[in-house]
C-alpha atoms as a PDB file:
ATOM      1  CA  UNK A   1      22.991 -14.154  -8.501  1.00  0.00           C
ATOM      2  CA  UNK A   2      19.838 -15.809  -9.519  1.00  0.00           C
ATOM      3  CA  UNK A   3      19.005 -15.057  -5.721  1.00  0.00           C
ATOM      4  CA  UNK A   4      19.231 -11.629  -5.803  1.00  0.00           C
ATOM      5  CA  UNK A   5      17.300 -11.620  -9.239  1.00  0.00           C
ATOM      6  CA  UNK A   6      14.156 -13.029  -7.755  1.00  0.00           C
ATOM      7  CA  UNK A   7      14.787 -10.739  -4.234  1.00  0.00           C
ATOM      8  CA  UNK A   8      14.776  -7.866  -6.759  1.00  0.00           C
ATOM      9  CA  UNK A   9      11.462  -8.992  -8.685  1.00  0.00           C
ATOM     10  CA  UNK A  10       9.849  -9.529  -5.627  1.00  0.00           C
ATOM     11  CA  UNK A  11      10.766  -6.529  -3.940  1.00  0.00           C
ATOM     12  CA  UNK A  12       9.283  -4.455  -6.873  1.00  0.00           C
ATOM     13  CA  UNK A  13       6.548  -6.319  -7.549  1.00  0.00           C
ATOM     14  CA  UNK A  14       5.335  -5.957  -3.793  1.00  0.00           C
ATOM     15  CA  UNK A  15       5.926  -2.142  -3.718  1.00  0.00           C
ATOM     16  CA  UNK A  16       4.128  -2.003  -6.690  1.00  0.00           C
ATOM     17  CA  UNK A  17       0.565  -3.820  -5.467  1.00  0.00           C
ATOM     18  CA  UNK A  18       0.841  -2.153  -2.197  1.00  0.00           C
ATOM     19  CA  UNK A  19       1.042   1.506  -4.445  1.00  0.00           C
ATOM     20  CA  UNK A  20      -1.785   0.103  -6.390  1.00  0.00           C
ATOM     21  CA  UNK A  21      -3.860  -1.240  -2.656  1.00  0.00           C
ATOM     22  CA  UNK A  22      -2.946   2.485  -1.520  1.00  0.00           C
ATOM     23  CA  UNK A  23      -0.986   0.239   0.930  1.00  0.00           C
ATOM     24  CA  UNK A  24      -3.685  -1.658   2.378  1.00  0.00           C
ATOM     25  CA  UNK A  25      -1.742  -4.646   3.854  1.00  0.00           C
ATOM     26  CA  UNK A  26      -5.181  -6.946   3.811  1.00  0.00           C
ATOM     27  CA  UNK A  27      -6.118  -6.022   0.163  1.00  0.00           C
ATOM     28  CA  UNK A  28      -2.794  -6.271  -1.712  1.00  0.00           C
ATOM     29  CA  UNK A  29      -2.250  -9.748   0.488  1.00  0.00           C
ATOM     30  CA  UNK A  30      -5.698 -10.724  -1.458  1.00  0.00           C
ATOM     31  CA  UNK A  31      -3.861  -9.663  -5.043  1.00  0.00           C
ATOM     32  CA  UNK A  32      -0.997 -11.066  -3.824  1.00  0.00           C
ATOM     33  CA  UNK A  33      -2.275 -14.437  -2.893  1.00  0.00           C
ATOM     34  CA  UNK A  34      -0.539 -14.731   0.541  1.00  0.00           C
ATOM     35  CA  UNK A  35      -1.984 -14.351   4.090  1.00  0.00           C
ATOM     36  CA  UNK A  36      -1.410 -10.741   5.693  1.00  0.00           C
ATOM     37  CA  UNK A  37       1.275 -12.427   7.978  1.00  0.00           C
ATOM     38  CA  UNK A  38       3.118 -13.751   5.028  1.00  0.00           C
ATOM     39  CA  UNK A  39       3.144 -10.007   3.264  1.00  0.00           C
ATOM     40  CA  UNK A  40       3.949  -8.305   6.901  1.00  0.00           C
ATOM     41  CA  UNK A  41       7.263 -11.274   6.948  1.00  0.00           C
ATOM     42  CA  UNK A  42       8.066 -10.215   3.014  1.00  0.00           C
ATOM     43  CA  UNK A  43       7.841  -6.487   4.758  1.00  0.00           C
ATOM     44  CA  UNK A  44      10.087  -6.894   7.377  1.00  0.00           C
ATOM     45  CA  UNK A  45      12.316  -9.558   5.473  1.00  0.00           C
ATOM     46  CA  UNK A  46      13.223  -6.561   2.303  1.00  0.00           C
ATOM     47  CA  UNK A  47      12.889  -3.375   5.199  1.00  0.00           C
ATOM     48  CA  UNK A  48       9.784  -2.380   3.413  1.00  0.00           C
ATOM     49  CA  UNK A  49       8.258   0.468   4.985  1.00  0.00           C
ATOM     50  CA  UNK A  50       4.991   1.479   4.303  1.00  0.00           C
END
């Protein structure tokens, strides 16, 4: 449950920085504090399109 919580979070707080990057992948992994490879894993990982 807890799991699925922080899934949840992460999932809307990733859509939410790439809407605010106008989904620049190398700018909202800058706000985001990961490498782009990290945020294009998190993409693919949750079936994120852009």
């Amino acid at each position: 449950r807890l799991r699925e919580i922080r899934q949840d979070s992460e999932i809307r707080y990733i859509k939410h920085v790439l809407n605010r990057c106008d989904n620049n992948i190398s700018e909202a992994a800058r706000v985001l504090d990961i490498s782009r490879r990290q945020l294009y894993n998190k993409l693919y990982e949750y079936n994120i399109s852009l």
